[in-house]
Protein backbone atom coordinates (compact mmCIF):
# COMPACT_ATOMS: atom_id res chain seq x y z
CA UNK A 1 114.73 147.40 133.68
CA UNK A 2 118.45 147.41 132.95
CA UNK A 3 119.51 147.99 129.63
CA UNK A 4 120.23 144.04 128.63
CA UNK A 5 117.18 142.82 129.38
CA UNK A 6 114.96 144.95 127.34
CA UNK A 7 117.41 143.44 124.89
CA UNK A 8 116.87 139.97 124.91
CA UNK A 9 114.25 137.69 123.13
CA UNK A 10 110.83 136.96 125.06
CA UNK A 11 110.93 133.31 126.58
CA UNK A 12 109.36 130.58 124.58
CA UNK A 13 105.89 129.86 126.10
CA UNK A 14 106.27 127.66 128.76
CA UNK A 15 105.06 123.84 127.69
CA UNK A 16 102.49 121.68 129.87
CA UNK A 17 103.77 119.50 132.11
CA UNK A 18 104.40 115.75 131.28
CA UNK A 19 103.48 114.21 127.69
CA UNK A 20 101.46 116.04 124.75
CA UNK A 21 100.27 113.99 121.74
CA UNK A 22 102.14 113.55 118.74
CA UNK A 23 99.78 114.75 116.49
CA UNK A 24 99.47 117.98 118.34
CA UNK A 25 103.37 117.86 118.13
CA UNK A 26 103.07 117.66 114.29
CA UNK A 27 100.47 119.11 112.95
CA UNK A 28 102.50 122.90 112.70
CA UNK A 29 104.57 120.77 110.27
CA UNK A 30 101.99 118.73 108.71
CA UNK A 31 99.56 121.51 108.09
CA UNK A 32 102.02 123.53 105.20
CA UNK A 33 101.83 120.10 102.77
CA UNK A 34 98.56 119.33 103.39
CA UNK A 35 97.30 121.94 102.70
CA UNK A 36 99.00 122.45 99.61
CA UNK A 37 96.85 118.98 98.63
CA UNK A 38 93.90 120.63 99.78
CA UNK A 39 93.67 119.07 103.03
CA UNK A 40 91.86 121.66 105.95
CA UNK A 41 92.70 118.46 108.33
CA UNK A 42 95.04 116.07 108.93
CA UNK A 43 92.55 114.07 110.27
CA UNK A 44 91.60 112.85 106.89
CA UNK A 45 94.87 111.33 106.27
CA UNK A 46 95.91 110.50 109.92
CA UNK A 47 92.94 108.13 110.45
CA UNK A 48 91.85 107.34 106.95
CA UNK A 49 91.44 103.71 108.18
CA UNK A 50 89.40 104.21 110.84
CA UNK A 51 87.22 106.72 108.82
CA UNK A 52 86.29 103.95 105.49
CA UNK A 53 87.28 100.83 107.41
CA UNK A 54 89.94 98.53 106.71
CA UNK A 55 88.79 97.27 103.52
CA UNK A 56 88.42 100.33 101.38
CA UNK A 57 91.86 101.65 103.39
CA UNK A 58 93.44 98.37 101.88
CA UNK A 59 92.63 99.46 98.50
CA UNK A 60 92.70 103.58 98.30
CA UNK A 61 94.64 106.35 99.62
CA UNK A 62 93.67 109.91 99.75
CA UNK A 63 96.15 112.17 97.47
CA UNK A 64 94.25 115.11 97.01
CA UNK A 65 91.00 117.26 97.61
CA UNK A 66 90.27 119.35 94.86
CA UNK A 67 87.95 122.56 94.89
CA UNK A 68 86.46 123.91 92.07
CA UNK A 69 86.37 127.64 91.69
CA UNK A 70 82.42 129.06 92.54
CA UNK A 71 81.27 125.35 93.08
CA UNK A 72 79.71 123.99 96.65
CA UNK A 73 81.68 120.67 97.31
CA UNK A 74 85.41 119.44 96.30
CA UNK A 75 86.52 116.11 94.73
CA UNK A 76 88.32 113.54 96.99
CA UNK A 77 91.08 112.52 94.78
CA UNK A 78 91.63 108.29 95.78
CA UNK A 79 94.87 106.60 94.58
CA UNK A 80 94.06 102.90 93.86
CA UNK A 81 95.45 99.99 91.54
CA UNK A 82 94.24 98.75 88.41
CA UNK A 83 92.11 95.70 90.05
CA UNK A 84 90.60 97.38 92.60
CA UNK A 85 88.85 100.37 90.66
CA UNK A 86 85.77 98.86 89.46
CA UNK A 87 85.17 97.80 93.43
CA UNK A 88 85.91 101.60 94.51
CA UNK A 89 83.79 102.78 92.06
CA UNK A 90 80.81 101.07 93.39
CA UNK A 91 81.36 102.43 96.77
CA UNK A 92 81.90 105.95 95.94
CA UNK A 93 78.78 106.88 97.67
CA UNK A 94 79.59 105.01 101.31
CA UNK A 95 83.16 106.38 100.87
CA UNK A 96 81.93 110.04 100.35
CA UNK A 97 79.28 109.87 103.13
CA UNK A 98 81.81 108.29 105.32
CA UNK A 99 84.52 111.20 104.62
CA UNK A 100 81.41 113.95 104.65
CA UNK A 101 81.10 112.29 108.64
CA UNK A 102 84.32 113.23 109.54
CA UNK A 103 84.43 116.75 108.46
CA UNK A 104 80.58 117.26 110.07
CA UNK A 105 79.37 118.75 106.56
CA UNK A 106 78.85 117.98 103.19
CA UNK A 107 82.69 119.27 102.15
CA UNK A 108 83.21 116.47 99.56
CA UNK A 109 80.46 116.43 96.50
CA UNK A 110 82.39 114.18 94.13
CA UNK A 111 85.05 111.00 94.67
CA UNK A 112 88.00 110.75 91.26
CA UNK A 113 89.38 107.46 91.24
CA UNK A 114 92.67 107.50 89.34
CA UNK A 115 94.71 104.51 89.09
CA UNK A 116 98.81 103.42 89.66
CA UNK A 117 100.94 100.68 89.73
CA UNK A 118 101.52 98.46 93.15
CA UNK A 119 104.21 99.62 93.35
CA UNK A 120 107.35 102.33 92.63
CA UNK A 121 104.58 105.38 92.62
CA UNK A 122 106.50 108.72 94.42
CA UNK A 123 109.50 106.88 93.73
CA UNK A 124 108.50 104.07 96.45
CA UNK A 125 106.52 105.95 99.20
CA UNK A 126 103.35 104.46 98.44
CA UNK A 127 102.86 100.74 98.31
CA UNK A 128 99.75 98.85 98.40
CA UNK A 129 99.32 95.28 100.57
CA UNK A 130 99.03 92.92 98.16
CA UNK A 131 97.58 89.59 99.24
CA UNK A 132 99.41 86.57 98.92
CA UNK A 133 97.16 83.96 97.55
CA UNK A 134 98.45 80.47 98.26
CA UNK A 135 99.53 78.90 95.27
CA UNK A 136 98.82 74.99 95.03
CA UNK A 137 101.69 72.32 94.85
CA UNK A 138 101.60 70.80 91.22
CA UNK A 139 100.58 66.99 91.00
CA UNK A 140 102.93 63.96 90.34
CA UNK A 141 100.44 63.66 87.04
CA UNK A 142 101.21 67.52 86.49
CA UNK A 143 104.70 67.19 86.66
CA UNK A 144 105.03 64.60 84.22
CA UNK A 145 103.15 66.10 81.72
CA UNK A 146 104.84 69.40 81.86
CA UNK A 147 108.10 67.68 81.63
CA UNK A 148 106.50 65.87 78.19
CA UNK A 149 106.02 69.28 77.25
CA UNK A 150 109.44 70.38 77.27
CA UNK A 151 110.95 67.48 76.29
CA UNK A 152 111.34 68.13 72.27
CA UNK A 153 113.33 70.98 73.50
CA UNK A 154 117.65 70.88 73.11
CA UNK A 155 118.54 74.52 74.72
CA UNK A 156 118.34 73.89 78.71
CA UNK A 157 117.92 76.64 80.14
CA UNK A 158 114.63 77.03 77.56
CA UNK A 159 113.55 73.49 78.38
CA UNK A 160 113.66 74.26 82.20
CA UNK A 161 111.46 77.99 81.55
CA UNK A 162 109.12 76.17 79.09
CA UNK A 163 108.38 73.07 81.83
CA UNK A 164 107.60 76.07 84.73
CA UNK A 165 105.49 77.59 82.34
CA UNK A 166 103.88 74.46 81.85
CA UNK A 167 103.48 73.50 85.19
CA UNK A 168 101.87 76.77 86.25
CA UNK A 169 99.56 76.64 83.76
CA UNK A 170 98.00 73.10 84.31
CA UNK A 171 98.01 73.85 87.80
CA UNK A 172 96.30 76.48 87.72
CA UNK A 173 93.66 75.09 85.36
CA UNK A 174 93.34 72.06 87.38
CA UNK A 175 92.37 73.91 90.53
């Protein structure tokens, strides 16, 4: 060997032949923050959907696994809004036998439920689908009556808040 080639870096490993995955492609990446969450696997997070099923996907995200120091068993740590809690909370059980099924062991012994906003949580990277429930269109009958209601009232741009207000409420009584 001549004296610049014992020099030179070893070649990169030579890559297969046509496409790889992208989750093979990411995981070296993936694996540094996940882990600091206490993820072993991305799968977790990668096909959390497919794992609890759409419904209980809908409602909670995985944020952390927590493992207690001595004890058999970590806590799931589930991110979920207000309304939706008391639902999780009845299907901790399913949800931690579902996860347990994944990893092929009993590596999750408790499920922590903790609770956010819709919304503006990690300044905006997690948002949960709300569903739009159809409001009804307000009745000739409620329309009159909410503008009755607001009638007595001089400042305009009070008058006009006070009849909305008015109509949403008897509309939403009346249905």
């Amino acid at each position: 060997m001549s004296a610049t080639t014992r020099n030179l870096p070893p070649k990169p490993p030579r890559r297969k032949r046509g496409f790889e995955p992208a989750a093979k492609l990411v995981a070296g990446h993936l694996r540094g923050p996940l882990q600091k969450r206490g993820f072993s696997e991305a799968k977790l997070i990668t096909h959390w959907r497919e794992i609890v099923g759409e419904e209980v996907a809908e409602a909670a995200l995985p944020v952390k696994i927590r493992h207690a120091h001595g004890a058999f068993g970590a806590t799931l740590v589930l991110l979920t809004t207000g309304g939706r809690a008391p639902l999780l909370e009845m299907q901790k059980d399913a949800i931690r036998q579902k996860v347990n099924a994944c990893y092929g062991y009993n590596a999750v012994s408790k499920i922590q439920i903790t609770q956010t906003a819709p919304t503006g949580f990690a300044e905006g990277q997690v948002a949960f689908a709300a569903r739009e429930t159809p409001k009804p269109d307000p009745t000739p009958q409620i329309l009159s009556d909410a503008k009755k209601a607001a009638a007595p009232i001089h400042d305009e741009r009070l008058k006009e808040a006070l009849e909305r207000l008015a109509r949403n409420v008897l509309t939403r009584n009346n249905h």
